[in-house]
Protein backbone atom coordinates (compact mmCIF):
# COMPACT_ATOMS: atom_id res chain seq x y z
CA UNK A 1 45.80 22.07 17.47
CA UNK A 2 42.65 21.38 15.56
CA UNK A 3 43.28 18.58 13.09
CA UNK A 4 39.84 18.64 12.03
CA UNK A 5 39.39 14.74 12.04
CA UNK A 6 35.83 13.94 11.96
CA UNK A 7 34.10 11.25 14.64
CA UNK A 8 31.08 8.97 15.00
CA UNK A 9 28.95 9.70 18.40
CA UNK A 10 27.30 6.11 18.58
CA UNK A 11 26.18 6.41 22.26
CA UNK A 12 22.81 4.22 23.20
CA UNK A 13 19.31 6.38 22.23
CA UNK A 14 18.97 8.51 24.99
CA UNK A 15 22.29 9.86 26.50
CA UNK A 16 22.32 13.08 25.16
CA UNK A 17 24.16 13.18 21.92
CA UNK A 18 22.08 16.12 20.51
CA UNK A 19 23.28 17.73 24.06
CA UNK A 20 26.84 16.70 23.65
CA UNK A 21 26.95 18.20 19.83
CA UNK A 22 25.23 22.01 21.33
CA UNK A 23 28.13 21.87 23.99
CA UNK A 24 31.03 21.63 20.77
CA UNK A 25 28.89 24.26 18.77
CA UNK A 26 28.65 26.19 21.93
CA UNK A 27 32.69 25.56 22.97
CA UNK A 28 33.40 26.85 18.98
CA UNK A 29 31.21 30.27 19.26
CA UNK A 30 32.91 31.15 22.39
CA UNK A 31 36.96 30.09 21.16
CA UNK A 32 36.86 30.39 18.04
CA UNK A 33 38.99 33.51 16.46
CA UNK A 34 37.31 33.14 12.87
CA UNK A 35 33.60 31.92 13.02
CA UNK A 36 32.11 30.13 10.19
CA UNK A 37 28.53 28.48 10.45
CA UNK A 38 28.23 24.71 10.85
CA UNK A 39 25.27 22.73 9.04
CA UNK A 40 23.16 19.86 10.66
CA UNK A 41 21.29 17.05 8.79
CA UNK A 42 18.65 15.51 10.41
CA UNK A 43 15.29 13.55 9.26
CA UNK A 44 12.57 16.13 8.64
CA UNK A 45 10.56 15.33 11.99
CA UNK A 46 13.44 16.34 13.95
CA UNK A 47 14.48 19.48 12.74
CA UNK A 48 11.98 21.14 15.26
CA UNK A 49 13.38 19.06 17.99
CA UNK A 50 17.06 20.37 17.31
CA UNK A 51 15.69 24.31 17.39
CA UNK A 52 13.84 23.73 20.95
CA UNK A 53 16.95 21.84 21.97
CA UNK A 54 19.37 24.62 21.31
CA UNK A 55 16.43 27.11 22.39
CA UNK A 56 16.85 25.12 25.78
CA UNK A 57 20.62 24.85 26.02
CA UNK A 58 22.30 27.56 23.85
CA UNK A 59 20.09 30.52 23.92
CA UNK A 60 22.85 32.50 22.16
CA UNK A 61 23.80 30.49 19.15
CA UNK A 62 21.83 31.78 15.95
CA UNK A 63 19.99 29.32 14.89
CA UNK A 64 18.67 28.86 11.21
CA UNK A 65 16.18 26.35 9.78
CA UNK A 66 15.77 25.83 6.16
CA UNK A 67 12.09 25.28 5.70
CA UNK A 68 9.15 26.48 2.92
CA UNK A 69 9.12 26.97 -0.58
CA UNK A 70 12.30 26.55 -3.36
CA UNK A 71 12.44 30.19 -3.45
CA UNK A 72 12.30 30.84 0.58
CA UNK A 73 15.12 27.93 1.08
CA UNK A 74 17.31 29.61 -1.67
CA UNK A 75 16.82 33.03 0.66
CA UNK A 76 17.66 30.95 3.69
CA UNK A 77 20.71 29.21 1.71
CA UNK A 78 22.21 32.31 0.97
CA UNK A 79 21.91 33.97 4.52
CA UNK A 80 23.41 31.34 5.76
CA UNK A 81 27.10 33.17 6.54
CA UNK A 82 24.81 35.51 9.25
CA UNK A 83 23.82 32.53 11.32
CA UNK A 84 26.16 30.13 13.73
CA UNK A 85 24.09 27.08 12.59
CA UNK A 86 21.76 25.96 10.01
CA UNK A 87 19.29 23.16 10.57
CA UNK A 88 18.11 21.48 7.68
CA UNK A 89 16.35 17.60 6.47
CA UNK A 90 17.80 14.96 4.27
CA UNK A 91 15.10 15.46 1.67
CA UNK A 92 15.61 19.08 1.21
CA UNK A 93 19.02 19.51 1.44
CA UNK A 94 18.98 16.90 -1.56
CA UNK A 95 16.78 19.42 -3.46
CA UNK A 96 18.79 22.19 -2.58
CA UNK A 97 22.07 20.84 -3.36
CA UNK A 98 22.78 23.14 -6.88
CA UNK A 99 21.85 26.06 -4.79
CA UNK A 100 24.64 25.04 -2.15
CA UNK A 101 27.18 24.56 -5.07
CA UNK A 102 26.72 27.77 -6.18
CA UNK A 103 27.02 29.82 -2.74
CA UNK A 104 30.08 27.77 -2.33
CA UNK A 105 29.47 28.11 1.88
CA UNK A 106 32.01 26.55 3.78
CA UNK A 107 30.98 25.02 7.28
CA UNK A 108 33.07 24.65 10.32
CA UNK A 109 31.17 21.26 11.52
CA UNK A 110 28.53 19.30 9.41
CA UNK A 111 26.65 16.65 11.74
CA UNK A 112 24.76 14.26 10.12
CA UNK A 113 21.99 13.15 12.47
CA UNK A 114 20.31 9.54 12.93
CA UNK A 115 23.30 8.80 10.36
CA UNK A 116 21.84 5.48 9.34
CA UNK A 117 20.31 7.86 7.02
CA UNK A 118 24.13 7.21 4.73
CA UNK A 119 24.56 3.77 5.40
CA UNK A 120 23.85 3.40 1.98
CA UNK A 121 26.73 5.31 -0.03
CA UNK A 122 24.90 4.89 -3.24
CA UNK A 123 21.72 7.35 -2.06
CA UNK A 124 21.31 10.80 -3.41
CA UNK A 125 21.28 11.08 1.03
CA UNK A 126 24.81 10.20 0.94
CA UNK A 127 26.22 11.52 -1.61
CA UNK A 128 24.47 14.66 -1.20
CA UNK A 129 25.97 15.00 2.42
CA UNK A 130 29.38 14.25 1.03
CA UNK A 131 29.00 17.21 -1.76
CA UNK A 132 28.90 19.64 1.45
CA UNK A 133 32.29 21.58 2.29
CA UNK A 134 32.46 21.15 5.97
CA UNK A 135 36.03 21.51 7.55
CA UNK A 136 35.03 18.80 10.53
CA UNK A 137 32.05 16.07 10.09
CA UNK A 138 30.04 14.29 12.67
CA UNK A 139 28.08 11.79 12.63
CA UNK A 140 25.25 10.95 15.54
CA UNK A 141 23.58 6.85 15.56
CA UNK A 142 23.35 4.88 17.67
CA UNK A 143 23.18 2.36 15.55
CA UNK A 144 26.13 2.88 12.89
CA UNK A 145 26.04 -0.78 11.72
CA UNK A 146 22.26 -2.80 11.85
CA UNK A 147 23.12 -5.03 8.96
CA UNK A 148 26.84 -5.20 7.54
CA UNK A 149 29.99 -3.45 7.49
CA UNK A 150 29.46 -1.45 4.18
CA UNK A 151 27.34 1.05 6.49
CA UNK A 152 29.98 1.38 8.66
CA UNK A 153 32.68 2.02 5.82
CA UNK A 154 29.77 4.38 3.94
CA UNK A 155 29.75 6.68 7.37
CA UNK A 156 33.44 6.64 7.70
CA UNK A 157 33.73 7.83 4.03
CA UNK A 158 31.47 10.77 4.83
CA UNK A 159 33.33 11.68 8.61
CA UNK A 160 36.69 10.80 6.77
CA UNK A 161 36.56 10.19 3.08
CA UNK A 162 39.43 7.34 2.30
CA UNK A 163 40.16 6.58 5.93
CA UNK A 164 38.74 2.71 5.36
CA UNK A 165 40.01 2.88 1.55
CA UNK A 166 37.61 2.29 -1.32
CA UNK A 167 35.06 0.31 -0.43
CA UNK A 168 36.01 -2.62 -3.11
CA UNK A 169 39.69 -2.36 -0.82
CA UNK A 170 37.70 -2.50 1.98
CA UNK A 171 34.88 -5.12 0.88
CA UNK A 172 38.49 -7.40 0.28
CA UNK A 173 40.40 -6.63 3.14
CA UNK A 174 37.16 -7.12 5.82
CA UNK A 175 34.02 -7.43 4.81
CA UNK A 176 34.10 -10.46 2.93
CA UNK A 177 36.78 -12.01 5.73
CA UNK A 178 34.83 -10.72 8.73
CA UNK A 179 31.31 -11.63 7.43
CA UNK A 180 31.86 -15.10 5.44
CA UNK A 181 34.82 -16.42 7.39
CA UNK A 182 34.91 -14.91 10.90
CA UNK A 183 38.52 -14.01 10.30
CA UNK A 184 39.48 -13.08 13.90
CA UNK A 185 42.35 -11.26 12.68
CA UNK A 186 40.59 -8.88 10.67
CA UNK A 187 37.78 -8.23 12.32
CA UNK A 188 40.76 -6.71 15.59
CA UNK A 189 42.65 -4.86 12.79
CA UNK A 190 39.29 -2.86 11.78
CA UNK A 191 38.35 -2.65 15.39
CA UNK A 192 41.98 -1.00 15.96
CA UNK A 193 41.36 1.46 12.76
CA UNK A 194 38.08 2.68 13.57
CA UNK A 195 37.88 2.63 17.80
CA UNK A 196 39.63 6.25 17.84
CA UNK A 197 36.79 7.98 16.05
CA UNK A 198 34.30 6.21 17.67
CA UNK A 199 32.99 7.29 20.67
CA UNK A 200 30.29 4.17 22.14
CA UNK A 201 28.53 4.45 25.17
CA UNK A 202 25.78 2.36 27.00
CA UNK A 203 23.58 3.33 29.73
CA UNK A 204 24.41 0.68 31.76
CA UNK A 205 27.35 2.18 32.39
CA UNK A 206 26.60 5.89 32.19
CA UNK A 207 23.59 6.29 33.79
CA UNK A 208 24.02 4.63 37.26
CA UNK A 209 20.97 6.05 38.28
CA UNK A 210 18.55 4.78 35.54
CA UNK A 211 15.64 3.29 36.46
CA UNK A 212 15.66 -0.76 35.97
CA UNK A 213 14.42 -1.55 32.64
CA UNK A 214 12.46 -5.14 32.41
CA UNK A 215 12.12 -7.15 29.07
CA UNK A 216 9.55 -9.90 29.11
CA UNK A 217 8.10 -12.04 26.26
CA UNK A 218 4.38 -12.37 26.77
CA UNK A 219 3.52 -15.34 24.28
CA UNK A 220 -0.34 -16.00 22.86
CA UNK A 221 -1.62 -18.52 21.21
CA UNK A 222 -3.86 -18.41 18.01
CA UNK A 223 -6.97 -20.77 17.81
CA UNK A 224 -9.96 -21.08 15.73
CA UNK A 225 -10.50 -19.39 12.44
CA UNK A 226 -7.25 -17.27 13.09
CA UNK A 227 -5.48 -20.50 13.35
CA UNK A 228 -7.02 -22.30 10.61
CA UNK A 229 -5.96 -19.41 8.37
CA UNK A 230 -2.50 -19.34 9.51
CA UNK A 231 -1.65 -23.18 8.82
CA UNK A 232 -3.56 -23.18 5.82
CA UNK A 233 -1.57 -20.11 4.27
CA UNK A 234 1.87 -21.59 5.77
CA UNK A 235 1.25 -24.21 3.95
CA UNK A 236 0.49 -22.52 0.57
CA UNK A 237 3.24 -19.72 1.28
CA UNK A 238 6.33 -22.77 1.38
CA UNK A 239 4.90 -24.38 -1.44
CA UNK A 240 5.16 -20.73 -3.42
CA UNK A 241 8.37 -20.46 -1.77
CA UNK A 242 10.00 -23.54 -2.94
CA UNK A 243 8.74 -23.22 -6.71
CA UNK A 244 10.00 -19.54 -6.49
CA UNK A 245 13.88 -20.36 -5.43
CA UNK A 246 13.62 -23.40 -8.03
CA UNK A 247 12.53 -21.85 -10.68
CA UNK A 248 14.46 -18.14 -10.56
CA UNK A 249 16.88 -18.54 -7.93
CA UNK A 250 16.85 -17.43 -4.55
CA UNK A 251 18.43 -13.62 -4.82
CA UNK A 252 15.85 -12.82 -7.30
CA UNK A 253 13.14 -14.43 -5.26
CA UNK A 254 13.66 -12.34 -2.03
CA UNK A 255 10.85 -9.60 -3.06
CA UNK A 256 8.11 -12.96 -3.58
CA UNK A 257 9.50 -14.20 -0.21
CA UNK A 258 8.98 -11.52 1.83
CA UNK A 259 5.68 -10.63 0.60
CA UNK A 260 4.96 -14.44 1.38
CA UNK A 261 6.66 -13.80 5.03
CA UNK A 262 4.79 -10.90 5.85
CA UNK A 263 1.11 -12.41 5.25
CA UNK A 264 2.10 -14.89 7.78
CA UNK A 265 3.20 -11.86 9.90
CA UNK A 266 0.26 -9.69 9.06
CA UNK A 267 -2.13 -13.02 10.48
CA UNK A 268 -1.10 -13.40 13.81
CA UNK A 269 -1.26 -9.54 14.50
CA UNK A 270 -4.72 -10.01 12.93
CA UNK A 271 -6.08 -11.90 9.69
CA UNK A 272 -8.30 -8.54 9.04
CA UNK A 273 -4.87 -7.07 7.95
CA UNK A 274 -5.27 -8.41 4.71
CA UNK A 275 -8.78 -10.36 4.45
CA UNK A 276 -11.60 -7.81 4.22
CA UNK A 277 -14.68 -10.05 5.31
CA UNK A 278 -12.77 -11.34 8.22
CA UNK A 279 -14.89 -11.14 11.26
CA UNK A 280 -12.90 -13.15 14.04
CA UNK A 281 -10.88 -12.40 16.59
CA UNK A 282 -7.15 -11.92 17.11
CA UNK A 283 -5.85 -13.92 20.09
CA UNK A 284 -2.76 -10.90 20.22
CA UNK A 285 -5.01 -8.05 20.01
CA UNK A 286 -7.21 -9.46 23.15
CA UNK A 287 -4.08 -9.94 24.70
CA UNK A 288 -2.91 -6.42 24.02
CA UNK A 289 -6.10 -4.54 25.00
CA UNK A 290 -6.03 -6.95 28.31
CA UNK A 291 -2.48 -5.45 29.57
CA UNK A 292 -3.21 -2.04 28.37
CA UNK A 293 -6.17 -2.19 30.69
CA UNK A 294 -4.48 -3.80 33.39
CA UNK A 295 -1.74 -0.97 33.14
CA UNK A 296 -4.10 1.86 33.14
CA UNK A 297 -5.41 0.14 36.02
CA UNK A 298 -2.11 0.13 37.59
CA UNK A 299 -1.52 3.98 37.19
CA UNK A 300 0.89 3.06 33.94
CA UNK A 301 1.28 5.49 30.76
CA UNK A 302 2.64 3.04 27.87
CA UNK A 303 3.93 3.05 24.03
CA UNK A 304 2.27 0.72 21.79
CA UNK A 305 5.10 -0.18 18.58
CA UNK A 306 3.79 -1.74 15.87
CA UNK A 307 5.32 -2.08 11.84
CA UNK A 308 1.55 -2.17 10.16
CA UNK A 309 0.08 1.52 10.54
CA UNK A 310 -3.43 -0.51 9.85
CA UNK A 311 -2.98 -2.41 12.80
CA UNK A 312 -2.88 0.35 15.08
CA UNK A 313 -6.03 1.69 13.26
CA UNK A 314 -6.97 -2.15 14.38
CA UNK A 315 -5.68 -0.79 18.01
CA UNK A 316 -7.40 2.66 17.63
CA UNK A 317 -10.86 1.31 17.56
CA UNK A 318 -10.80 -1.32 20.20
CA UNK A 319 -9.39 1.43 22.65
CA UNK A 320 -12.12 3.87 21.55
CA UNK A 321 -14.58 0.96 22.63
CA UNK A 322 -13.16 0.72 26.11
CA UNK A 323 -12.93 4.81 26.75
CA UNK A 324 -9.33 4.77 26.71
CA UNK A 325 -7.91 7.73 25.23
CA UNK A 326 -4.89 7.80 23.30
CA UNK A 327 -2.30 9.61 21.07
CA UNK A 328 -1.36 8.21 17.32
CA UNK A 329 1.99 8.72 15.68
CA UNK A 330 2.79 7.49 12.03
CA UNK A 331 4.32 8.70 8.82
CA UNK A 332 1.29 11.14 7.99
CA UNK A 333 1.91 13.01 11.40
CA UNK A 334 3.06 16.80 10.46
CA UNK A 335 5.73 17.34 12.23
CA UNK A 336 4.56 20.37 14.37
CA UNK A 337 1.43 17.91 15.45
CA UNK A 338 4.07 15.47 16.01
CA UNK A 339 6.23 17.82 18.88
CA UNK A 340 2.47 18.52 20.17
CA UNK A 341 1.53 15.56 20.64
CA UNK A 342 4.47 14.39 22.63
CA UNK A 343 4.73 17.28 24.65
CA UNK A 344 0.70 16.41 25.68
CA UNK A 345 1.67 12.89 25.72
CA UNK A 346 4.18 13.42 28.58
CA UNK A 347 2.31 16.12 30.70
CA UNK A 348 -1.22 15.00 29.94
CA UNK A 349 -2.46 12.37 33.17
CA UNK A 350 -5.54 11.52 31.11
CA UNK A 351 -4.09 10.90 28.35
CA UNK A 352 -2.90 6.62 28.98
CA UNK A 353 -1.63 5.52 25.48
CA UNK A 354 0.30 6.35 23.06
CA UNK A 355 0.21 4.25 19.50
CA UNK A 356 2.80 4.57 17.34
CA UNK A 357 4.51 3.07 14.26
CA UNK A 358 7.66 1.87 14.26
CA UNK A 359 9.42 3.52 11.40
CA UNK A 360 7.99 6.35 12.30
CA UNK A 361 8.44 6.93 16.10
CA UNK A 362 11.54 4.60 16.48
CA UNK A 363 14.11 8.31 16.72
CA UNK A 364 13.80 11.64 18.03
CA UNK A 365 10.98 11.20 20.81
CA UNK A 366 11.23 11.97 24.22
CA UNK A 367 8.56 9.92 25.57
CA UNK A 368 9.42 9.22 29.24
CA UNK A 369 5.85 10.24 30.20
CA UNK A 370 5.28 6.86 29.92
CA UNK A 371 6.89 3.75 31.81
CA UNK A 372 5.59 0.80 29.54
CA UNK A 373 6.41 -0.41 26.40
CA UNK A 374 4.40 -3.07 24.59
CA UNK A 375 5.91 -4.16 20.68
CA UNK A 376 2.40 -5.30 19.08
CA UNK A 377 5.41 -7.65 16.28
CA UNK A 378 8.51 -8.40 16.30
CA UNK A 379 10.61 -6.29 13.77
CA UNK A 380 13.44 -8.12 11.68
CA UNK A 381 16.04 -6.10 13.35
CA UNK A 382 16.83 -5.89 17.04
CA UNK A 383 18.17 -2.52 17.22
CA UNK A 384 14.99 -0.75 15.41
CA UNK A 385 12.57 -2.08 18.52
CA UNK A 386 15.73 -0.78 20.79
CA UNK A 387 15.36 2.53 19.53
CA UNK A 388 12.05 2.20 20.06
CA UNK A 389 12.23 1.27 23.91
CA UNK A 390 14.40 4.28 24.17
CA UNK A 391 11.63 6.58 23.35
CA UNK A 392 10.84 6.18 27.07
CA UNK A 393 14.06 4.79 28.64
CA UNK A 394 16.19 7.45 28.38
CA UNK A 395 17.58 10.60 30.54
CA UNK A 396 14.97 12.14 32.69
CA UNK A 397 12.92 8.85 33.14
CA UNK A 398 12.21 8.29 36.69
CA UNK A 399 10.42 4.96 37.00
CA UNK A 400 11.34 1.61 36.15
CA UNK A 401 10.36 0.73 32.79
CA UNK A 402 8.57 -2.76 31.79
CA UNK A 403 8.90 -3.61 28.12
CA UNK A 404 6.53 -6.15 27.14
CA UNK A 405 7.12 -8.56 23.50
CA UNK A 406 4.10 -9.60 22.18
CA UNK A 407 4.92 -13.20 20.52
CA UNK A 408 2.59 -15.79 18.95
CA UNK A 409 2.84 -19.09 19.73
CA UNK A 410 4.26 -22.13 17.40
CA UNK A 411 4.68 -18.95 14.37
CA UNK A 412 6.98 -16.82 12.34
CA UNK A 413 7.25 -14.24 15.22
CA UNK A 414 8.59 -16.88 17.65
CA UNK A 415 11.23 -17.76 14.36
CA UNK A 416 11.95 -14.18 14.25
CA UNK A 417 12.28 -13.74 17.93
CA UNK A 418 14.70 -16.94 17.87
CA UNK A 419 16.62 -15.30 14.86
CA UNK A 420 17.20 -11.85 16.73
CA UNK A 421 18.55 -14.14 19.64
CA UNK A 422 20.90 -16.12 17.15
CA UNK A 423 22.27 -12.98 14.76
CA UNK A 424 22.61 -10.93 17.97
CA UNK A 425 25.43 -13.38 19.33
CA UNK A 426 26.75 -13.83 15.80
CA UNK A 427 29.51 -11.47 15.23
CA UNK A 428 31.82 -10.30 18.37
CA UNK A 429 31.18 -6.68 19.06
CA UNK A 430 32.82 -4.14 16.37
CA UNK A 431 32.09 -1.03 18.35
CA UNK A 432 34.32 -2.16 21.68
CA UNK A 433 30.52 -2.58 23.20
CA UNK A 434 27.87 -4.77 23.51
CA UNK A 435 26.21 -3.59 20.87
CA UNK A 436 26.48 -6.38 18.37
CA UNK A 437 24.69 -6.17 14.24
CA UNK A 438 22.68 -8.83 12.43
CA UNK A 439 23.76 -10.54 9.46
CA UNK A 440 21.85 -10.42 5.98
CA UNK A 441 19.25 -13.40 6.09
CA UNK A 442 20.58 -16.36 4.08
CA UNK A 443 18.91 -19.21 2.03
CA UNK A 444 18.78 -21.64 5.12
CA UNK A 445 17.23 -18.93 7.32
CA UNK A 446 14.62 -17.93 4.94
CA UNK A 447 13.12 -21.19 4.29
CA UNK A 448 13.79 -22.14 8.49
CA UNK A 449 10.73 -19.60 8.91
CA UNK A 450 8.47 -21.55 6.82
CA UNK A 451 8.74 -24.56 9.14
């Protein structure tokens, strides 16, 4: 009997869940007595990556994807009934949304891809995807909460509209007991609601044969003008700070604050970040161009994360200095130079490095050309440099994988690094894994970075 309840596919980065969600579109085509096309939503880079998928897997399923001008997508839109499934991105299917009203198509499954994308139910993304007549919805993460609960209850009110009530019922009954008071009780009561439509695995215990993966904070240490910079602007940022909070409170001081934060950041990846005459050196970068060489040395392809784009310009040119040739993925990267260039990436021996930024390359890459990992900074949230790692640890990887953290000594990255530690171990897992979500910074963290 099909019941049409909808389900969150929050296995680890890497298992397959694009795989799993061809095998149900495939299982439909082949069953199904009356076919009707299903949708999926995906960011823009990967809508290419979901048509060589299915070109891979399901060579018979007709495959649509909405690309080009207004006037081509509303020719797409209404062919739509002709095809099995339609691929299209968050952005356009938010400008296309009137011309979806009016067709008035009704899809068997809508799958919502790298659903983070809806944590926030207030975004035209959300409520755009929840305007779509779909008789089943999916929803693929592998990270369905990073912060708090109200992006869990925001994807459950797209697979399931109601199921986890309105979200000031919900806020009441959980969120506020769960996050402020670590009400036990609660937390096994949501746990008990939402565990049947969750399907959560890890590849520690999926994929036996995995290569070892190896995590190891390499620390450096700033000196000279670097480190005259950075204790002179600590000192300057918690004075700024303080004033800030006293004199307009500290929720309408976070914006100052984390402009002040990320100075101290953007100094030990290297001062020249923000100070255009500066002509020094940056104790991290040596220490990054050291392993890369060492690597390359060593026969080693590796990933090279980083938040700033400009710091793997930084990256860029000291690489070009040493002959080492290299790949760069950010934001700007079309997306058919961006399936190119990992395709080359992974078959090319000469090619040793690949930089990329982390917003931009932390989903939809198959990277396991390479076997090392090096994060330039540490990123607020754990599970954004985990999705990063997974670029390369993942199904088809056959060596072991070293994953190098680049931290700076007596800094803010070693206080971020202790805070991932800290909210990571926070809350008990939701998800029936060991997949745990950071809480939202508070007063006493924010100034505990400063010191």
């Amino acid at each position: 009997m099909d019941i049409d309840f909808g389900g969150i596919l929050a296995d680890d980065m890497g298992l397959g869940k694009t795989v799993q969600l061809i095998s149900l579109l495939l299982d439909y085509k082949q069953n199904a007595k009356v076919e009707l096309p299903s949708i999926v939503i995906t960011p823009s880079s990967l809508a290419l990556n979901w048509k060589s998928e299915i070109e891979k897997f399901a060579k018979n399923l007709n495959v649509l994807v909405i690309r080009g001008s207004s006037e081509e997508r509303e020719k797409q839109i209404k062919d739509i009934p002709n095809y099995d499934l339609v691929i299209t991105s968050y952005d356009l299917l938010k400008r296309d949304m009137e011309v979806y009203k009016r067709e008035n198509i009704l899809f068997k499954f809508q799958i919502a891809d790298e659903a983070q994308y809806i944590k926030n139910s207030n975004t035209q993304n959300a409520k755009s995807l929840k305007a779509i007549n779909a008789q089943t919805r999916y929803a693929l993460t592998g990270t369905p909460i990073e912060n708090s609960l109200a992006e869990l209850w925001s994807i459950f009110d797209y697979i399931m509209p109601g199921y986890l009530f309105t979200y000031k019922k919900f806020k009441q009954l959980y969120e506020i007991p769960i996050m402020k008071d670590n009400n036990q009780e609660a937390m096994e009561k949501l746990k008990m609601m939402i565990e049947p439509f969750v399907l959560r695995r890890v590849k520690k215990d999926v994929l036996k044969e995995l290569p070892e993966k190896s995590i190891t904070v390499l620390n450096n240490e700033m000196q000279g003008e670097q480190l005259e910079i950075y204790l002179s602007y600590l000192a300057q940022a918690k004075k700024e700070a303080i004033n800030e909070i006293e004199g307009n409170g500290f929720e309408k001081s976070q914006i100052k604050i984390l402009a002040l934060l990320t100075r101290l950041r953007q100094i030990c990846c290297h001062p020249s970040l923000f100070l255009e005459n500066y002509m020094g050196e940056s104790s991290k970068l040596n220490q990054c161009i050291e392993i890369v060489k060492d690597a390359i040395a060593g026969k080693h392809k590796i990933l090279i994360f980083s938040g700033y784009t400009s710091m793997l310009n930084i990256i860029e040119g000291n690489l070009a200095k040493e002959g080492i040739n290299y790949y760069k993925l950010t934001g700007q990267t079309k997306v058919d130079e961006r399936v190119k260039l990992v395709n080359d990436f992974n078959n090319n021996p000469d090619v040793k490095v690949f930089l990329i930024s982390l917003k931009a390359g932390g989903t939809g890459l198959n990277l396991i050309g390479a076997d090392m990992v090096i994060h330039y900074d540490p990123w607020w949230n754990m599970s954004a440099e985990n999705q990063a790692t997974d670029r390369a640890y993942r199904i088809g990887q056959k060596n072991n994988v070293q994953v190098y953290k680049l931290i700076t000594k007596n800094s803010i990255e070693e206080k971020i690094y202790e805070l991932q530690e800290k909210k990571s171990k926070l809350i008990d897992n939701m998800l029936s894994t060991q997949t745990t979500f950071i809480n939202k910074l508070n007063k006493d963290d924010i100034m505990e970075l400063f010191n």
